[in-house]
N, C-alpha and C. Protein backbone atom coordinates (compact mmCIF):
# COMPACT_ATOMS: atom_id res chain seq x y z
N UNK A 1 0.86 -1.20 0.00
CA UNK A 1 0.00 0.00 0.00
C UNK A 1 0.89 1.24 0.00
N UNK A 2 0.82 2.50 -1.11
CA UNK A 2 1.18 3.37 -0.90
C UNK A 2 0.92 4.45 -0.05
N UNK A 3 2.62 5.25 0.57
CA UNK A 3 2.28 6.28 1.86
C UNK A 3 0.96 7.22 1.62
N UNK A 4 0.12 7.63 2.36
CA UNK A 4 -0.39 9.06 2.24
C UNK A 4 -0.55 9.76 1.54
N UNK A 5 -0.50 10.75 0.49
CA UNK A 5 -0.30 11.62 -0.28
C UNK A 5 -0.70 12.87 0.57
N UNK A 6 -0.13 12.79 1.49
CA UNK A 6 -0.29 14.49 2.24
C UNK A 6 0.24 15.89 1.96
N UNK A 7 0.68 15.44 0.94
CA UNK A 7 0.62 17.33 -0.17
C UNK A 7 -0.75 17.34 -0.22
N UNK A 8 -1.80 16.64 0.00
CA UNK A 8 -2.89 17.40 -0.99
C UNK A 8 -3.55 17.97 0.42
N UNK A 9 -3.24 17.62 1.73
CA UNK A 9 -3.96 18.57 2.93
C UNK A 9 -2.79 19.41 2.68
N UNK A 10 -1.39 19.60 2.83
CA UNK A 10 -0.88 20.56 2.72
C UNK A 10 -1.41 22.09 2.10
N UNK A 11 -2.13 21.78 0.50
CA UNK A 11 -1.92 22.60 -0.04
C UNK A 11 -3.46 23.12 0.18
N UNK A 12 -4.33 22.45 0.51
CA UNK A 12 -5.73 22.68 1.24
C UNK A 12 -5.46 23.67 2.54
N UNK A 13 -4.66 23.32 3.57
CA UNK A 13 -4.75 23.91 4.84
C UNK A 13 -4.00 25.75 3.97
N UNK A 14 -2.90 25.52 3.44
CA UNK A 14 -2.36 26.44 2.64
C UNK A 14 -3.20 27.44 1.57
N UNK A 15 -4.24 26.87 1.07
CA UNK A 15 -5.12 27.28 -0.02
C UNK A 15 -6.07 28.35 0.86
N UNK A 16 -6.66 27.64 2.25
CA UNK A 16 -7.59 28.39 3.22
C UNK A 16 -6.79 29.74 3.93
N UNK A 17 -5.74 29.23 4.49
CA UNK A 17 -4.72 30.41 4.66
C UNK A 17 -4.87 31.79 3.77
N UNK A 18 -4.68 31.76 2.95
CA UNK A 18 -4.48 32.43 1.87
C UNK A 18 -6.02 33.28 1.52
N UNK A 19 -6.70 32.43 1.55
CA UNK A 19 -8.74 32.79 1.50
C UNK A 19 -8.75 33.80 2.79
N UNK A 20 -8.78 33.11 3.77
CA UNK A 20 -8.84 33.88 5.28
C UNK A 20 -7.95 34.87 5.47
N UNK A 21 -6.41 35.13 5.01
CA UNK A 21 -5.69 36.51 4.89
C UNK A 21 -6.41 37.41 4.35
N UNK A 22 -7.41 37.53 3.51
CA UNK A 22 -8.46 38.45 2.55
C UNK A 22 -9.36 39.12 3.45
N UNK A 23 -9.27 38.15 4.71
CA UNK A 23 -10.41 38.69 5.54
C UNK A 23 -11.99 38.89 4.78
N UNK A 24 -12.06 37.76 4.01
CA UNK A 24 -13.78 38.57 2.75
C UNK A 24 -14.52 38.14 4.08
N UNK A 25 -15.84 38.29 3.72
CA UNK A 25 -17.22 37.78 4.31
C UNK A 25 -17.55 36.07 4.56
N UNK A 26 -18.77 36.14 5.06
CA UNK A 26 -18.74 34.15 5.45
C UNK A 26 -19.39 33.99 4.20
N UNK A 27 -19.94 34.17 3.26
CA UNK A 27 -20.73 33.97 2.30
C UNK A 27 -19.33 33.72 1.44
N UNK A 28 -18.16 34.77 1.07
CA UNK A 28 -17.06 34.17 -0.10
C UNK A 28 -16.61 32.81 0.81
N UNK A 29 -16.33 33.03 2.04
CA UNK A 29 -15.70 32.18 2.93
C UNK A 29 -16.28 30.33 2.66
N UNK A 30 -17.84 30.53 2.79
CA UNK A 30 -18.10 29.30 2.76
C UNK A 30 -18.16 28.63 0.91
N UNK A 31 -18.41 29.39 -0.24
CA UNK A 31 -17.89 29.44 -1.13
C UNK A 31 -16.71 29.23 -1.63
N UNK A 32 -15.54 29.96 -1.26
CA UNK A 32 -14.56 29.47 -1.60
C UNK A 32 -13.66 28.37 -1.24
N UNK A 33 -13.78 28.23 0.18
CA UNK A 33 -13.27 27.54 0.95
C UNK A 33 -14.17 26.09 0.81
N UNK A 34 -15.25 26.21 0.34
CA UNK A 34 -16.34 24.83 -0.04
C UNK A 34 -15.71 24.40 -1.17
N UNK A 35 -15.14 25.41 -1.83
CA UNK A 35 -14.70 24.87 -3.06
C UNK A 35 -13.23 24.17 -3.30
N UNK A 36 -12.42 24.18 -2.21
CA UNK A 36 -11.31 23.97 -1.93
C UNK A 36 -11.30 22.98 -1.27
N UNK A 37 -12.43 22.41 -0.45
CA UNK A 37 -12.60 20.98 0.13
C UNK A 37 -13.35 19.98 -0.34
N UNK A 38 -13.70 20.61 -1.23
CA UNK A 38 -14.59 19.82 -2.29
C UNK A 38 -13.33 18.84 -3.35
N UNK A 39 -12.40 19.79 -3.81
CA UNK A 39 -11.13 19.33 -4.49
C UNK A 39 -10.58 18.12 -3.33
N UNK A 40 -10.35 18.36 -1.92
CA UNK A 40 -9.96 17.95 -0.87
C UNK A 40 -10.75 16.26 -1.19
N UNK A 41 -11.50 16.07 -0.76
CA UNK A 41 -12.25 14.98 -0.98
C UNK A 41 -12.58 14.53 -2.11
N UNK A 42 -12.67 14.89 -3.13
CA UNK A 42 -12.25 14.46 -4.53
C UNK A 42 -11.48 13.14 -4.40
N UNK A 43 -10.74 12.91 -3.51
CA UNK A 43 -9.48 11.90 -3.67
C UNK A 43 -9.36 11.24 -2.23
N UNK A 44 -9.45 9.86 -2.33
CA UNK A 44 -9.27 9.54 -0.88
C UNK A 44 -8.26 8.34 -1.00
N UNK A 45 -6.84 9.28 -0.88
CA UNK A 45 -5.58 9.03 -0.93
C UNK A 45 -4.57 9.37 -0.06
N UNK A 46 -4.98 10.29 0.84
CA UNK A 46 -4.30 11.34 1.56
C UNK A 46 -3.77 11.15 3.25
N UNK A 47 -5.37 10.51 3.74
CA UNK A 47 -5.60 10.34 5.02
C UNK A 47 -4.94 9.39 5.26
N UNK A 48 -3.99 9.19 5.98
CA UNK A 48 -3.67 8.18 7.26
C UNK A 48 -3.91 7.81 7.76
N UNK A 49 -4.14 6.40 8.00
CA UNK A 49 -4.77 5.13 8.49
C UNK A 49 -5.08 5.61 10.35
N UNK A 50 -4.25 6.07 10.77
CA UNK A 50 -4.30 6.63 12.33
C UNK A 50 -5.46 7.30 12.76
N UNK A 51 -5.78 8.42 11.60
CA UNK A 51 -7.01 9.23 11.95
C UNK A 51 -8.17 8.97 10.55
N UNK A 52 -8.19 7.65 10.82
CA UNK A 52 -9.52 7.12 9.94
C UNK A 52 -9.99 6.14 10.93
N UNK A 53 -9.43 5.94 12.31
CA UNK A 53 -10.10 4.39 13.00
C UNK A 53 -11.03 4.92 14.24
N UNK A 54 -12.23 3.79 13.38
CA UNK A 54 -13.53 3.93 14.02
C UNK A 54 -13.51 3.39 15.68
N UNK A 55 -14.19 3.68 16.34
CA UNK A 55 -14.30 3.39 17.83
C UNK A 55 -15.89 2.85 17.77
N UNK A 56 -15.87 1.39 18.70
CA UNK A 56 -17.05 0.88 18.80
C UNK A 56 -18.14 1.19 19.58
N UNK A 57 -17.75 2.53 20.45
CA UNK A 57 -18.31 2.75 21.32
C UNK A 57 -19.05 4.59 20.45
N UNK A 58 -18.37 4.83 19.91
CA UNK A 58 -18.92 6.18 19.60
C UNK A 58 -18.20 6.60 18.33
N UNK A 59 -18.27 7.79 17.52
CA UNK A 59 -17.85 8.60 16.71
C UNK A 59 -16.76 9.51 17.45
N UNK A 60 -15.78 9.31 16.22
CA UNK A 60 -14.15 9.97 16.45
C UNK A 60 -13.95 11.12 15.79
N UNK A 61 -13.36 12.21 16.29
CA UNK A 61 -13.43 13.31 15.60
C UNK A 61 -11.45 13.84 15.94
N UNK A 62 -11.05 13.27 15.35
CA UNK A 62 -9.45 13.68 14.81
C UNK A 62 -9.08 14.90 14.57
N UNK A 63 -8.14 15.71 14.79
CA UNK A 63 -7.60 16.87 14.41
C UNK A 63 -6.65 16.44 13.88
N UNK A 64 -6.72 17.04 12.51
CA UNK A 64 -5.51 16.80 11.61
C UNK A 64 -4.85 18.68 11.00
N UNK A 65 -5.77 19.52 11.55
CA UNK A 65 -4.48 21.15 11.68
C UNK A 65 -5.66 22.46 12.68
N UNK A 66 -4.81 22.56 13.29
CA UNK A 66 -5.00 23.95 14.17
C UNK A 66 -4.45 24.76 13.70
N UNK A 67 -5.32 25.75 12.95
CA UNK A 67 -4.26 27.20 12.75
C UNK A 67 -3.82 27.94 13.63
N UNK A 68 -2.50 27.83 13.99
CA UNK A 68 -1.67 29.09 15.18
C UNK A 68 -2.53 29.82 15.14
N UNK A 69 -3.53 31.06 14.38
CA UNK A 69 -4.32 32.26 15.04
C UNK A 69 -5.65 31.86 14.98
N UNK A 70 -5.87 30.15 15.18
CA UNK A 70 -7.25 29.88 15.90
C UNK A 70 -8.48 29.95 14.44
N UNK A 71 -8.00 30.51 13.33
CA UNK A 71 -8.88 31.09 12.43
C UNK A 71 -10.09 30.20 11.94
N UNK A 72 -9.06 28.76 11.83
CA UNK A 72 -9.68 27.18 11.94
C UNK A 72 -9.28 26.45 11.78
N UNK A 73 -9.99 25.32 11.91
CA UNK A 73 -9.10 23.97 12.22
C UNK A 73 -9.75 22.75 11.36
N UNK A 74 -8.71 22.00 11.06
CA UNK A 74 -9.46 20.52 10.06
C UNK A 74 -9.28 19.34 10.77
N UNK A 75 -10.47 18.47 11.13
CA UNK A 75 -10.65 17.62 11.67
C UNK A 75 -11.40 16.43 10.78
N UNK A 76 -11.31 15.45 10.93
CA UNK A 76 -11.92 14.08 10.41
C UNK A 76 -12.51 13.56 10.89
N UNK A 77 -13.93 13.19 10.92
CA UNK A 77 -15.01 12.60 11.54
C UNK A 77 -14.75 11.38 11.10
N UNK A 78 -14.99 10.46 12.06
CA UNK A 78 -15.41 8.93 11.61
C UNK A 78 -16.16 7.80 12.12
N UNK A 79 -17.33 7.99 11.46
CA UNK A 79 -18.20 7.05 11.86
C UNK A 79 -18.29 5.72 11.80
N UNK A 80 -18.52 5.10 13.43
CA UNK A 80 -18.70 3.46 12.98
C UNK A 80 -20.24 3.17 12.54
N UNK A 81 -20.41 1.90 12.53
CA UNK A 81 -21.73 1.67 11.38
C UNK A 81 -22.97 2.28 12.82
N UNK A 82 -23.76 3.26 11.71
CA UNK A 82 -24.97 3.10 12.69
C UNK A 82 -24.36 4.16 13.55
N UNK A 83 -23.39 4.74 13.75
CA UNK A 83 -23.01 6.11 14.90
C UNK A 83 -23.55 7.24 14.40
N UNK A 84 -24.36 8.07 15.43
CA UNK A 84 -25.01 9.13 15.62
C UNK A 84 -24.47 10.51 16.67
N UNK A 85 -24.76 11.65 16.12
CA UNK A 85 -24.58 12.80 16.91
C UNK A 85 -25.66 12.89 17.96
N UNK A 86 -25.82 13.78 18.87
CA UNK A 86 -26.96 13.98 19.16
C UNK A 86 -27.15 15.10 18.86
N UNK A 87 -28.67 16.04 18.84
CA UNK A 87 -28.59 17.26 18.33
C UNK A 87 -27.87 18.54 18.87
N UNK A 88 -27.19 19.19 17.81
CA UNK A 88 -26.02 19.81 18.05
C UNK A 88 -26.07 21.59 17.31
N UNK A 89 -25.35 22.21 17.95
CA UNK A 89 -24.84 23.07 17.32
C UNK A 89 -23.44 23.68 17.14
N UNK A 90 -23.09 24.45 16.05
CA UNK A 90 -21.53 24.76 15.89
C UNK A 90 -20.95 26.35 16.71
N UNK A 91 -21.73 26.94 16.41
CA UNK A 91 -21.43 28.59 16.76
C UNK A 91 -20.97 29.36 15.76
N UNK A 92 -19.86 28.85 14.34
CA UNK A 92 -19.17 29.18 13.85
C UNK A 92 -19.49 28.54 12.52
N UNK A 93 -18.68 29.61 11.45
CA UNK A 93 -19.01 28.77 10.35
C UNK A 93 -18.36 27.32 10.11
N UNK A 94 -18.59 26.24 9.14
CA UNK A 94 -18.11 25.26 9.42
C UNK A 94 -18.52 24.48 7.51
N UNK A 95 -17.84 23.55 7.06
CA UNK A 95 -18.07 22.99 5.94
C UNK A 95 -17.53 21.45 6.21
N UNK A 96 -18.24 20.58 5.92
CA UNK A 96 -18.42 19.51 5.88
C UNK A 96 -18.38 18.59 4.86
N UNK A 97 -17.02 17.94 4.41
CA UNK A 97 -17.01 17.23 2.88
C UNK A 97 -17.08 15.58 3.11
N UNK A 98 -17.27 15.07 2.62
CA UNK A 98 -17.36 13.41 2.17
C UNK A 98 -16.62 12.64 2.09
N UNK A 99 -15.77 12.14 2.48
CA UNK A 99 -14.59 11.51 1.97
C UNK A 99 -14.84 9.92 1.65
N UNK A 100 -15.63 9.03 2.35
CA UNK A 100 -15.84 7.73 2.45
C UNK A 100 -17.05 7.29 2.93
N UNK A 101 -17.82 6.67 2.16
CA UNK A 101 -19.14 6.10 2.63
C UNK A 101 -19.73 7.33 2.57
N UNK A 102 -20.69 7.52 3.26
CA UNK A 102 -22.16 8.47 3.50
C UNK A 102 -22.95 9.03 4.92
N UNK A 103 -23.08 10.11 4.94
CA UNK A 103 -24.10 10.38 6.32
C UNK A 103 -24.97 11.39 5.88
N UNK A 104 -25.94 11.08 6.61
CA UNK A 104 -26.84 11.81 6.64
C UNK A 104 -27.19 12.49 7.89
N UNK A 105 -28.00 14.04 7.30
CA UNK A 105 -27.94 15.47 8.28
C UNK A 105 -29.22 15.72 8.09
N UNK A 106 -29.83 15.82 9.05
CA UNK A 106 -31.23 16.60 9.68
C UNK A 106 -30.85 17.79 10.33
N UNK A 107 -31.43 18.82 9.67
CA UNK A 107 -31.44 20.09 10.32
C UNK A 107 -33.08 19.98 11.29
N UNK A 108 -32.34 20.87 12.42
CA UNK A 108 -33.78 21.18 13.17
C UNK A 108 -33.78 22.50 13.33
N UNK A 109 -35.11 22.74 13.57
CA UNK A 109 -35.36 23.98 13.93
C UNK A 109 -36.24 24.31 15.64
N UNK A 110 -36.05 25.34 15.89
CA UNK A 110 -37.06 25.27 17.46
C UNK A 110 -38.26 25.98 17.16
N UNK A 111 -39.22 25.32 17.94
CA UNK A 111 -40.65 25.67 17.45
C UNK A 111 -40.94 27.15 18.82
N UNK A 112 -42.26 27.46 18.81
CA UNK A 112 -42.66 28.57 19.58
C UNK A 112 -42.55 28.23 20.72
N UNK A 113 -42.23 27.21 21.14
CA UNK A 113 -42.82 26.69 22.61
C UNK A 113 -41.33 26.16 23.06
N UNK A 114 -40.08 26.46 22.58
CA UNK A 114 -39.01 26.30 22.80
C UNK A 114 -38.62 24.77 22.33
N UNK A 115 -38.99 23.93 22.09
CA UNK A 115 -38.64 22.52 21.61
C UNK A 115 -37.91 22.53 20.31
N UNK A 116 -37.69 21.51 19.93
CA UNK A 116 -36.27 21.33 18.88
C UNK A 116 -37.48 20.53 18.25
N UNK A 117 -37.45 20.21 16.40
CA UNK A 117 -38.20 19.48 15.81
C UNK A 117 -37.18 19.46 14.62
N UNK A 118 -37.15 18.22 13.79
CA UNK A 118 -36.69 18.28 12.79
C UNK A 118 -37.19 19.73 12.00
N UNK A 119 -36.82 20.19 11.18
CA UNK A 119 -36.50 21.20 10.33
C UNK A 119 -36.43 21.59 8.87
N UNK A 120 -37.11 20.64 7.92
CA UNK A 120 -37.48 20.28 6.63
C UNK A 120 -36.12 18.94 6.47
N UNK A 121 -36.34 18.45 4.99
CA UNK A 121 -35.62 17.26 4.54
C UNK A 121 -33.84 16.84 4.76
N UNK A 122 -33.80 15.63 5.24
CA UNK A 122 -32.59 15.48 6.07
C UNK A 122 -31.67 15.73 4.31
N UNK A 123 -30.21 15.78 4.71
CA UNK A 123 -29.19 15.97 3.31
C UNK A 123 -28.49 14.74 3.49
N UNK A 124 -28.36 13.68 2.61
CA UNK A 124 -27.25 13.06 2.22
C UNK A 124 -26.19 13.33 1.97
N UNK A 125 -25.13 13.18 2.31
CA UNK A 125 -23.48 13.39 1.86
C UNK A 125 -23.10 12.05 1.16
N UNK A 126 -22.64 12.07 -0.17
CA UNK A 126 -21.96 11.45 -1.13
C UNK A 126 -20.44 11.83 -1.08
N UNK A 127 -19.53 10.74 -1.34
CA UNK A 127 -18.20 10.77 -1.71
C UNK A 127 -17.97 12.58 -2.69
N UNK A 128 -17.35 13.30 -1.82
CA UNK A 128 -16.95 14.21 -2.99
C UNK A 128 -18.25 15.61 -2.80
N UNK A 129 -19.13 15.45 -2.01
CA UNK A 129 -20.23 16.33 -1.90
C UNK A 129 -19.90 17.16 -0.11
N UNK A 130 -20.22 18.40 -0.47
CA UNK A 130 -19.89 19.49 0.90
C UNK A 130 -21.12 19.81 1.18
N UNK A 131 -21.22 20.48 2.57
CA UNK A 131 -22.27 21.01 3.53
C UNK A 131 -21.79 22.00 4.00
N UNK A 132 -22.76 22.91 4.09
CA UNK A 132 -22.25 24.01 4.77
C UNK A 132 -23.27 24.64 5.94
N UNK A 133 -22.25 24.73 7.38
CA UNK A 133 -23.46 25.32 8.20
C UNK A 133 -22.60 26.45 8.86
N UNK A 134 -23.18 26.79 9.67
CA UNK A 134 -23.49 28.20 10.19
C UNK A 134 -24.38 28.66 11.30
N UNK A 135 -24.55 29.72 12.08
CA UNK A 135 -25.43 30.18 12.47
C UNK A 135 -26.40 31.34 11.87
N UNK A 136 -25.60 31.88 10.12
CA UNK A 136 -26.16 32.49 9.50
C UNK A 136 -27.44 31.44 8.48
N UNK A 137 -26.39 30.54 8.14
CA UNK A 137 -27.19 29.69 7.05
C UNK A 137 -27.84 28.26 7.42
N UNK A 138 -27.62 28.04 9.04
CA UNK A 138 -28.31 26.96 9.44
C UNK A 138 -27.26 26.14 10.32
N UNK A 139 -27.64 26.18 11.63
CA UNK A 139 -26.57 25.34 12.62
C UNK A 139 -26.81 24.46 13.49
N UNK A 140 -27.67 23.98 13.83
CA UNK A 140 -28.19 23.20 14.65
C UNK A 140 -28.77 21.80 13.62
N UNK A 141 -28.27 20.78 14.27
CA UNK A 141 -28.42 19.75 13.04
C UNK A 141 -28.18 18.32 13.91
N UNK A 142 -28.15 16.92 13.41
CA UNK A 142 -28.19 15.87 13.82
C UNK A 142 -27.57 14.89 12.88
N UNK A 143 -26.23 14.32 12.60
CA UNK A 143 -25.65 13.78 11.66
C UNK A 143 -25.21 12.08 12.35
N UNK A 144 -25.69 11.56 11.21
CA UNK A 144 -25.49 10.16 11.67
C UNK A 144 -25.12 8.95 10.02
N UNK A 145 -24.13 8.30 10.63
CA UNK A 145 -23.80 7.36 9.36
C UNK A 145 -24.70 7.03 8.61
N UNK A 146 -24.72 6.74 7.51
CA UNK A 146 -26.03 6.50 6.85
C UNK A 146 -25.82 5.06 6.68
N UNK A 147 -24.83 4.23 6.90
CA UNK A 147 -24.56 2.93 7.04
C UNK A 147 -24.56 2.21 8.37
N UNK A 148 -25.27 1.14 8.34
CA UNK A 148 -25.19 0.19 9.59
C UNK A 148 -24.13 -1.27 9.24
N UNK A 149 -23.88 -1.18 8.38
CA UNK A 149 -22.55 -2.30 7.90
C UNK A 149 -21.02 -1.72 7.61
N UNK A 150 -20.51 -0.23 7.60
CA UNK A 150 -19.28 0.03 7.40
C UNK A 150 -19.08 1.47 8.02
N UNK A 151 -18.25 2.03 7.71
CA UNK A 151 -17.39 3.17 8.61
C UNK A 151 -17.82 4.06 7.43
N UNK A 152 -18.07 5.27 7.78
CA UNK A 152 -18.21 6.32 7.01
C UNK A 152 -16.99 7.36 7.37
N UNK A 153 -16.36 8.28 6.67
CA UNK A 153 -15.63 9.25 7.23
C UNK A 153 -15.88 10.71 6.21
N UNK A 154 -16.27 12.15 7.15
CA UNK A 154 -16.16 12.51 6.56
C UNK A 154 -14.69 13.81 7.12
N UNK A 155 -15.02 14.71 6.14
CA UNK A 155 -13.77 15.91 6.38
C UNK A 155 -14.02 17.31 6.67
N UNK A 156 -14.10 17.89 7.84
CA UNK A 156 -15.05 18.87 8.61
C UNK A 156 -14.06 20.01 8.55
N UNK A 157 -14.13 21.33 7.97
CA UNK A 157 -13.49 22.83 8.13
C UNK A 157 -14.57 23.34 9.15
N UNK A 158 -13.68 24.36 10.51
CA UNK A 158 -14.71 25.44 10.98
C UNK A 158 -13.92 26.45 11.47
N UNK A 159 -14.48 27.66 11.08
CA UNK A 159 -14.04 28.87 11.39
C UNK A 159 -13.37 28.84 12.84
N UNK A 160 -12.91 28.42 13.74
CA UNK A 160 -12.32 28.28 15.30
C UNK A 160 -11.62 26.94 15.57
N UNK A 161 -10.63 27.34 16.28
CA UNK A 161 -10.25 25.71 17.17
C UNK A 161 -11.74 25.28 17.88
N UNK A 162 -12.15 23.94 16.56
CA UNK A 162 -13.82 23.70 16.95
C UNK A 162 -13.71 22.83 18.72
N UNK A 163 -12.53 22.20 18.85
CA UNK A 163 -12.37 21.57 19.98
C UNK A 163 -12.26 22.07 20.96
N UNK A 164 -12.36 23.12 21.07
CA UNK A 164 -12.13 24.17 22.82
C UNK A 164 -13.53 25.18 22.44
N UNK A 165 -14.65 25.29 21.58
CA UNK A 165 -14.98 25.72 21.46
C UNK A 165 -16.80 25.66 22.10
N UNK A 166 -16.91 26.44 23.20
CA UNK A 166 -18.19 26.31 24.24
C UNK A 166 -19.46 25.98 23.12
N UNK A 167 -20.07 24.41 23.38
CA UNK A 167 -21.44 24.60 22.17
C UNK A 167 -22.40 23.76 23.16
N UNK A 168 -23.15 23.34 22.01
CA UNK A 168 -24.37 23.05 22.79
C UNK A 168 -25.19 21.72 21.87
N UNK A 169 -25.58 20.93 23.02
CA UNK A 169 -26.18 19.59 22.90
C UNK A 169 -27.84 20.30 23.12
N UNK A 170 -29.11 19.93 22.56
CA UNK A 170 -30.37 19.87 22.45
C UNK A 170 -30.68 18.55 22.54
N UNK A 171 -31.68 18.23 23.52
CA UNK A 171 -32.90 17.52 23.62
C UNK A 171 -34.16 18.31 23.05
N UNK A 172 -35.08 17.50 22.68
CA UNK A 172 -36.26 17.86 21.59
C UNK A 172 -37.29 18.20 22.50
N UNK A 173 -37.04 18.30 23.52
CA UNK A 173 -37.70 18.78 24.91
C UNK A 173 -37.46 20.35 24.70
N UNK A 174 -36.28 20.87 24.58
CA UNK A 174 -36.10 22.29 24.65
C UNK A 174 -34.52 22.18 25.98
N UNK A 175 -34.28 21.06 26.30
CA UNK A 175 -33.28 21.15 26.67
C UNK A 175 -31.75 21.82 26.33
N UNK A 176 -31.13 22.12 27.46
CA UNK A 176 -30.08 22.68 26.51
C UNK A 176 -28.49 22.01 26.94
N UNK A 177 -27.91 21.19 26.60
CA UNK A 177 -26.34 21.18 27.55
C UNK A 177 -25.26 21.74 26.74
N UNK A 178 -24.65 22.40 27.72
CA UNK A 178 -23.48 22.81 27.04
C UNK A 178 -22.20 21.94 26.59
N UNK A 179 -21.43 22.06 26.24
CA UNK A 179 -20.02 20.90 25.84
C UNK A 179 -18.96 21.65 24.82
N UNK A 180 -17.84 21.00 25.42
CA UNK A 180 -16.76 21.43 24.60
C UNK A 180 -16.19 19.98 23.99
N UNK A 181 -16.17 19.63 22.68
CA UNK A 181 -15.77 18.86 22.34
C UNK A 181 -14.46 17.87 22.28
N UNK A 182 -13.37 18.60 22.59
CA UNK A 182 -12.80 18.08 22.22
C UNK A 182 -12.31 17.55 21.09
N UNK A 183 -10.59 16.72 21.38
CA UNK A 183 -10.42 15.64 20.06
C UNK A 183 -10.29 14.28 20.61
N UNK A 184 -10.44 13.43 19.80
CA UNK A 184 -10.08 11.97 20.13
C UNK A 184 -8.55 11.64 19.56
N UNK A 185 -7.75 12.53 19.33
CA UNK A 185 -6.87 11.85 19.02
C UNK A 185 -5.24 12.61 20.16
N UNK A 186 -5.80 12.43 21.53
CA UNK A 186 -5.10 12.94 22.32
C UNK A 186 -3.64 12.38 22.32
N UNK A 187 -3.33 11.01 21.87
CA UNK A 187 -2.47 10.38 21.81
C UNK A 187 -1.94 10.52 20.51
N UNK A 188 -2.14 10.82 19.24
CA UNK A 188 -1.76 11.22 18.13
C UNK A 188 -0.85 12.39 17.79
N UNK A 189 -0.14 12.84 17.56
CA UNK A 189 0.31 14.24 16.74
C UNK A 189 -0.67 14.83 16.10
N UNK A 190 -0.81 16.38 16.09
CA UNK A 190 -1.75 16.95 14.58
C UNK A 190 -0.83 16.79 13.58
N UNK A 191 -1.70 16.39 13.10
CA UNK A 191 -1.32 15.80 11.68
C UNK A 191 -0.27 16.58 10.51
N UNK A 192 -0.74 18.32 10.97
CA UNK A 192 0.08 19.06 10.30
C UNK A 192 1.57 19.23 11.16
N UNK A 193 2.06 18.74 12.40
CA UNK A 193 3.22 18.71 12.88
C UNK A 193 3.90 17.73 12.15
N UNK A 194 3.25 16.57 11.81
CA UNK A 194 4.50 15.74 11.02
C UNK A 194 5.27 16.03 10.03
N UNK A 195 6.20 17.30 10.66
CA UNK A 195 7.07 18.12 9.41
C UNK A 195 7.59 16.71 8.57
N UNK A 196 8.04 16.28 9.29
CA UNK A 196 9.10 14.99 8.17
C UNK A 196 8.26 14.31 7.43
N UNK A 197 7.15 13.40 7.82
CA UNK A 197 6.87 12.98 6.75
C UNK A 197 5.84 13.93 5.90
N UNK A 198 5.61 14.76 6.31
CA UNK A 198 5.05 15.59 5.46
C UNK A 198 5.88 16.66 4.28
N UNK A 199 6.90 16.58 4.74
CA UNK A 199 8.16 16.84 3.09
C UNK A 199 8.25 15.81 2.91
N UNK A 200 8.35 14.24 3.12
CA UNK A 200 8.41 13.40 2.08
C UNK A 200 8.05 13.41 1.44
N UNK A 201 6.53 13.64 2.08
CA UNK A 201 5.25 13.86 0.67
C UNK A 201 5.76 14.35 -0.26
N UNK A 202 5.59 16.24 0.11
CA UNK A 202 5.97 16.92 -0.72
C UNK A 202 7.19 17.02 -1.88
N UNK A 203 7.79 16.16 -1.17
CA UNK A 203 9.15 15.94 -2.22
C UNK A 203 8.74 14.70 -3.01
N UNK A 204 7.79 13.92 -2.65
CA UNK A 204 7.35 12.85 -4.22
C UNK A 204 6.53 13.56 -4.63
C-alpha cells in the first residue's frame, strides 16, 4: 500500500490560509473555501490510516491542523456503522465534505414553545459532496452514518479551534447542555506537525 499523499492537505490547509488573509465575508468564505474541500475529498488518498479508525463505542473526531491564530481547524469525523450525533450546534461557520461512505444530516429547527423538531428534509453526503453550516445559514443539526454495515468518514473545516470551542447539545424537549468537544486523538500528533513525513510527501 502506498504512503499518504499528504501534499494534498498541505496545499488545502495552505489554499484556506491564503482565502482567510483576505479577511472577505462568510458567504465568499463558505464558497470558496467549499470549493477547496470539495477538491480535498475528490481523492481519498491522503488520510492516514491513524485518523480514519472507528471506535465501537462512539464517533471519532481527529484533528488533523490547528491554525496558530485559531482562524480554523481541520478535523476528520469517523463514523462506525450506525453512529449518531446527538442534536447539536456549531457557533461558527463550518463545511463539511465526504470523503468515504455516507451520512446523513437533519437540520432542526425550534418551534414557539421552545422545543427542537426536525427542520425540513434530512441531506445526504456522497463521496466528494460538501455542507455548509453556520449560524447564519443553518446550525443546529443531527448527523449520523447513513450505514449500519461500514465506517463512514467525513472531512469537517470550521471557522475556530472547533475543539475548545463552548457549544451546545439539544434535547427535543427544549433542553439545553453545554459541551466542549474536544479531540479523540489525544495520543496522536496533529497531523500538520508531522514536518518529516510531510516533506516526504511533498518531495514525491
Amino acid at each position: 500500500m502506498s504512503a499518504p499523499n499528504l501534499s494534498r492537505l498541505h496545499r488545502f490547509v495552505t489554499a484556506v490560509g491564503a482565502v482567510l488573509a483576505e479577511q472577505p465575508g462568510e458567504p465568499a468564505i463558505l464558497d470558496r473555501v467549499g470549493g477547496l474541500l470539495a477538491e480535498l475529498v475528490a481523492q481519498d488518498d491522503w488520510l492516514p490510516a491513524a485518523y480514519a479508525r472507528p471506535d465501537p463505542q462512539r464517533y471519532q473526531q481527529y484533528l488533523l491542523h490547528a491554525d496558530s491564530q485559531e482562524r480554523f481547524s481541520v478535523v476528520s469525523f469517523v463514523w462506525g456503522p450506525g453512529q449518531a450525533t446527538p442534536i447539536h450546534n456549531h457557533t461558527v461557520w463550518g463545511l463539511i465534505g465526504m470523503l468515504r461512505g455516507a451520512e446523513r444530516s437533519q437540520p432542526y429547527a425550534r418551534t414557539a414553545d421552545g422545543r427542537w423538531e426536525p427542520g425540513g428534509e434530512p441531506t445526504v453526503l456522497l463521496p466528494g459532496q460538501v455542507e455548509a453550516v453556520s449560524p447564519a445559514v443553518g446550525d443546529v443539526h443531527k448527523v449520523s452514518n447513513l450505514h449500519d454495515d461500514r465506517v463512514s468518514i467525513s472531512i469537517h473545516i470550521y471557522g475556530a479551534n472547533i475543539g475548545a470551542v463552548q457549544r451546545s447539545v439539544f434535547l427535543e424537549d427544549g433542553t439545553r447542555k453545554p459541551f466542549v468537544s474536544g479531540y479523540s486523538n489525544t495520543e496522536l500528533p496533529n497531523l500538520w506537525d508531522r514536518s518529516a513525513e510531510l516533506n516526504a510527501a511533498l518531495r514525491g
